[in-house]
Protein backbone atom coordinates (compact mmCIF):
# COMPACT_ATOMS: atom_id res chain seq x y z
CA UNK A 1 16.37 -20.24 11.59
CA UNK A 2 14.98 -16.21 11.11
CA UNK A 3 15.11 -15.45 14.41
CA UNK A 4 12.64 -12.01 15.67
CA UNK A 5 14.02 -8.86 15.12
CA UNK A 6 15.59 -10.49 11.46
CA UNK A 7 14.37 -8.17 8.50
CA UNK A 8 14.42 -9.47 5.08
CA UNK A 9 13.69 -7.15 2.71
CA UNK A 10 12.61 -7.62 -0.59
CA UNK A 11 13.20 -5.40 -3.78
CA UNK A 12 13.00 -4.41 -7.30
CA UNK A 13 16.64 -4.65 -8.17
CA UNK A 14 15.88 -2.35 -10.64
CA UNK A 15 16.03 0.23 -8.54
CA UNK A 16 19.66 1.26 -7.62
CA UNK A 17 19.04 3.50 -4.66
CA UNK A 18 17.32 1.28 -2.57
CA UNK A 19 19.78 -1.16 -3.24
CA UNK A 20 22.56 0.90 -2.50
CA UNK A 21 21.11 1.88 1.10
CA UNK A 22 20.15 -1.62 1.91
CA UNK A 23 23.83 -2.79 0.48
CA UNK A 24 24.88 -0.88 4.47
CA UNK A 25 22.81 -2.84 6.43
CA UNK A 26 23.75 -6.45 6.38
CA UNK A 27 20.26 -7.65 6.23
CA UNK A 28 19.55 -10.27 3.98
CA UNK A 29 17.92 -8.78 0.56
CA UNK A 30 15.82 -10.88 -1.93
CA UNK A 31 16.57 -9.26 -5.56
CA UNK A 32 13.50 -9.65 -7.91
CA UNK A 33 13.70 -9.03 -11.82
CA UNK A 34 14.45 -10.29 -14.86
CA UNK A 35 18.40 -9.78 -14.21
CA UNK A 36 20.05 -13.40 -13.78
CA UNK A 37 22.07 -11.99 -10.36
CA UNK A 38 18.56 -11.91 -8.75
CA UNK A 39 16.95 -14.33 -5.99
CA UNK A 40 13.37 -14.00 -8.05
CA UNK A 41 12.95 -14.04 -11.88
CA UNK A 42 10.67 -15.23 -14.33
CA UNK A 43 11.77 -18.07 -16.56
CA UNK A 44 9.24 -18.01 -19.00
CA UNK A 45 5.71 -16.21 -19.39
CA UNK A 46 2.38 -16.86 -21.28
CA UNK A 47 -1.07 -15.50 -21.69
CA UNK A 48 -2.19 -17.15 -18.47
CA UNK A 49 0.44 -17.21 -16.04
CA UNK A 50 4.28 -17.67 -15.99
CA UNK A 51 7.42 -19.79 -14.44
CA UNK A 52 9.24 -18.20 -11.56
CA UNK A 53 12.84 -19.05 -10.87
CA UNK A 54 14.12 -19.07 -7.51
CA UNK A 55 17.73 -19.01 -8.65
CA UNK A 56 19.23 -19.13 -5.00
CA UNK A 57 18.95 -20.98 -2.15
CA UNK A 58 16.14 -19.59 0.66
CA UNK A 59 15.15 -20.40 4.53
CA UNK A 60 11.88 -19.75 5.35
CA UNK A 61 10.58 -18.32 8.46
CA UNK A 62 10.43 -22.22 10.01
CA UNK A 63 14.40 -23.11 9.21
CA UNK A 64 13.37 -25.00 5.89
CA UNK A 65 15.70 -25.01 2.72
CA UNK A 66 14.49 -24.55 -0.56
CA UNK A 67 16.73 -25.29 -3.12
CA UNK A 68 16.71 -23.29 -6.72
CA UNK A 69 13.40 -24.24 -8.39
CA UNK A 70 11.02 -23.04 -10.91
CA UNK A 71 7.72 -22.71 -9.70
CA UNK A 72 4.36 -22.23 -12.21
CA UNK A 73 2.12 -19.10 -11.43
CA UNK A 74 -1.41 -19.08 -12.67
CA UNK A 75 -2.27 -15.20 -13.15
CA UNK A 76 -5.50 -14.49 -13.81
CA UNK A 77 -5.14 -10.73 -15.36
CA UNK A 78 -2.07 -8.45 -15.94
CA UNK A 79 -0.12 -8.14 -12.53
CA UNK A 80 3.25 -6.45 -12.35
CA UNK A 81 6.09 -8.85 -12.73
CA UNK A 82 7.30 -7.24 -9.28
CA UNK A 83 4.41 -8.01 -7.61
CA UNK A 84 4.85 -11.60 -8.79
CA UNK A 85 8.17 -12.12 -7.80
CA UNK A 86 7.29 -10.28 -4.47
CA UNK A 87 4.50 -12.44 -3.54
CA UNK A 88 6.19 -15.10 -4.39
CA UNK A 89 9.20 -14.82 -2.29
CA UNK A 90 6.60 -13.91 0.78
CA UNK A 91 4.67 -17.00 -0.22
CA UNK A 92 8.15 -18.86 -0.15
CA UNK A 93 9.17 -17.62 3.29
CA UNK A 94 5.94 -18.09 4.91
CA UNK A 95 6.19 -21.95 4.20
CA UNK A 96 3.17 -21.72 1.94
CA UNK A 97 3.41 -25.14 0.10
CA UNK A 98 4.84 -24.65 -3.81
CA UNK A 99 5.36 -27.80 -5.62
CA UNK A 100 2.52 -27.53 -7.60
CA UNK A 101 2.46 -23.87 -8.10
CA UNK A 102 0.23 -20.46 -7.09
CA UNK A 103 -2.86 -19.04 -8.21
CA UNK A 104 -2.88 -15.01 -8.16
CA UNK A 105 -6.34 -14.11 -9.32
């Protein structure tokens, strides 16, 4: 289980500095881009939304597993892919239900 005082960070893999500095802490990082060595990608995207891949294994914040998935993501006008992967992963760790997908309006 994430225990208090845990930190899981969560980052644009994209961006090499950050990920070097966070590479020295030993704290668990979620990567989020289109790259396939990240936690967070998108598998496919249309006019209204898109499939996010959670390509590795994640605990949420109550001890639960979930296993690599693809999860659909209604988005209802242009939103960073970032922000999508971000608030996806939050969603994820939070134990926000995901089998049948999120709405970002």
């Amino acid at each position: 289980d994430i225990q208090i005082g845990d930190v899981i960070t969560i980052v644009d893999s994209n961006n090499e500095a950050a990920l070097q500095l966070l590479k020295r802490t030993g704290k668990t990082v979620i990567g989020c881009s289109m790259s396939d060595r990240d936690t967070m990608t998108l598998s496919e995207r249309h006019e209204s939304g898109c499939l996010v891949c959670v390509r590795r294994t994640l605990t949420t914040w109550d001890g639960q597993t979930i296993e690599p998935c693809e999860i659909p993501v209604s988005v209802g006008e242009e939103i960073p892919v970032f922000a999508v992967l971000a608030a996806c992963s939050v969603l994820l760790l939070c134990d926000i239900p995901y089998e049948e997908g999120y709405i970002m309006d």
